[in-house]
C-alpha atoms as a PDB file:
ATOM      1  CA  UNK A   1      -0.725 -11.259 -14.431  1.00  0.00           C
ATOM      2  CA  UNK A   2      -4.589 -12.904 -13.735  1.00  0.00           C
ATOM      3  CA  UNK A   3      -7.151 -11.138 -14.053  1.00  0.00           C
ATOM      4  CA  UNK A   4      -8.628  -9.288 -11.015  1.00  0.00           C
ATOM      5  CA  UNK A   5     -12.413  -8.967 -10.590  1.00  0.00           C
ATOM      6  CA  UNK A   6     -13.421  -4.917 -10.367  1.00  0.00           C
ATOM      7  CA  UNK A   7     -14.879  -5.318  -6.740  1.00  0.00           C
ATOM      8  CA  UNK A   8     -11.585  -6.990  -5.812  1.00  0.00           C
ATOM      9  CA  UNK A   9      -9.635  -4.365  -7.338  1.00  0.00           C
ATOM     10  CA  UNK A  10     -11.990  -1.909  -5.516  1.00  0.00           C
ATOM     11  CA  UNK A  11     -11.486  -3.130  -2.191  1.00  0.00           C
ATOM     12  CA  UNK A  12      -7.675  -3.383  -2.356  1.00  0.00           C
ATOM     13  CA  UNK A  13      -7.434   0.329  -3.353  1.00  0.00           C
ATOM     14  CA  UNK A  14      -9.672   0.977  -0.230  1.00  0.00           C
ATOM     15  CA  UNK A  15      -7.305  -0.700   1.833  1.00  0.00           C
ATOM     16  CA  UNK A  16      -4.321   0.774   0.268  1.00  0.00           C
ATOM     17  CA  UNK A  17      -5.647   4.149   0.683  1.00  0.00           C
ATOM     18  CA  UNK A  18      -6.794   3.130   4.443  1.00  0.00           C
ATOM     19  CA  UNK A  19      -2.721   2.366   4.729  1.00  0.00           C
ATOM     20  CA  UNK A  20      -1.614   5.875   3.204  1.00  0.00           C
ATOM     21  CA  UNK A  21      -3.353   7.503   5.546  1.00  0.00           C
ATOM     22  CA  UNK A  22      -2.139   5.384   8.659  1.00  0.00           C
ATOM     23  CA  UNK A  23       1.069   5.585   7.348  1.00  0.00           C
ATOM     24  CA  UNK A  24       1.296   9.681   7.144  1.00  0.00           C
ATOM     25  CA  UNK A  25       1.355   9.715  10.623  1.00  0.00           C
ATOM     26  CA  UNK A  26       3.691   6.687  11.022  1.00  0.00           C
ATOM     27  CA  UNK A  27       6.557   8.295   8.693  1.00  0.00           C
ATOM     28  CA  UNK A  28       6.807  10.875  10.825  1.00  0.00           C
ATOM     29  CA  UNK A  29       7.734   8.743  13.408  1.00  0.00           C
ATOM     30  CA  UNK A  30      10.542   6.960  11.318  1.00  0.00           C
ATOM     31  CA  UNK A  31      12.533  10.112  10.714  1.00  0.00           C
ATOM     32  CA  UNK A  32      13.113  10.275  14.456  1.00  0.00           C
ATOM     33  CA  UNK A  33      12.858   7.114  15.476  1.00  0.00           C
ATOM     34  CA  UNK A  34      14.058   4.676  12.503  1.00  0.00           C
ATOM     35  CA  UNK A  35      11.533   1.949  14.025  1.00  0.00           C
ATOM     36  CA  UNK A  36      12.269  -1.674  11.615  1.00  0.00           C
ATOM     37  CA  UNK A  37       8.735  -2.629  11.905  1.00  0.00           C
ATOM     38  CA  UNK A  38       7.812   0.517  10.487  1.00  0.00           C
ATOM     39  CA  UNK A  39       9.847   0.375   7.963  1.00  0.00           C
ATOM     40  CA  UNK A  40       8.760  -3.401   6.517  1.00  0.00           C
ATOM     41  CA  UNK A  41       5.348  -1.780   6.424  1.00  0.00           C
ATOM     42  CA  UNK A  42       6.092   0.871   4.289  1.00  0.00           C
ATOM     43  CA  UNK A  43       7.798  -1.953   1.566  1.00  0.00           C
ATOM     44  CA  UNK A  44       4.887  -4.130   2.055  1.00  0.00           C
ATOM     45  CA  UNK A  45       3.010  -0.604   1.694  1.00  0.00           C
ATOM     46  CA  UNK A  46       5.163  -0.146  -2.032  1.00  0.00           C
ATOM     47  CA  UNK A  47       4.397  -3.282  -2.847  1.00  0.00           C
ATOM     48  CA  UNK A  48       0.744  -3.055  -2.836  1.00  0.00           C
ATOM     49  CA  UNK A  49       0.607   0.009  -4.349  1.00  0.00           C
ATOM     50  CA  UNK A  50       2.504  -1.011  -7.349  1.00  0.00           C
ATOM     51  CA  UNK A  51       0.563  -4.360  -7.657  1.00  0.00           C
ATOM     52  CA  UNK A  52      -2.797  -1.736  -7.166  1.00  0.00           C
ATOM     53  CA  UNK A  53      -0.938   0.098 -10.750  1.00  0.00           C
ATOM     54  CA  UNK A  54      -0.071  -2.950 -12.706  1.00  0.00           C
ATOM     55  CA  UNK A  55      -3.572  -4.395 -11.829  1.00  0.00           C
ATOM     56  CA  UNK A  56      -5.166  -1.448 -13.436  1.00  0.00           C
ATOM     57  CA  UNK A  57      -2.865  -1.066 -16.423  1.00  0.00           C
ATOM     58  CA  UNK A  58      -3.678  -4.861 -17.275  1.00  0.00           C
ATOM     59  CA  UNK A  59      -7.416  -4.274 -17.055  1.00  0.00           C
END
């Protein structure tokens, strides 16, 4: 994996986070509603997150 600067790392955990907390709300929503769109966001959502964890392990 390449390297990624701190301050990069920094600011993709603040928008990772920023999702999280968007997405509380949002998964609420699925269980009634089984929306799609939702539902790519919360694997694009995975995604980042375990990018977010392999960037840190590699540092």
């Amino acid at each position: 994996m390449a390297y990624i600067p701190k301050s990069q790392l920094n600011k993709l955990e603040t928008m990772v986070t920023g999702h999280l907390q968007n997405m509380k709300s949002t998964i609420v929503k699925i269980r009634h509603r089984g929306d799609t769109k939702t539902r790519i966001g919360l694997h694009e959502l995975t995604f980042a997150a375990e990018n977010l964890a392999n960037a840190h392990k590699a540092q």
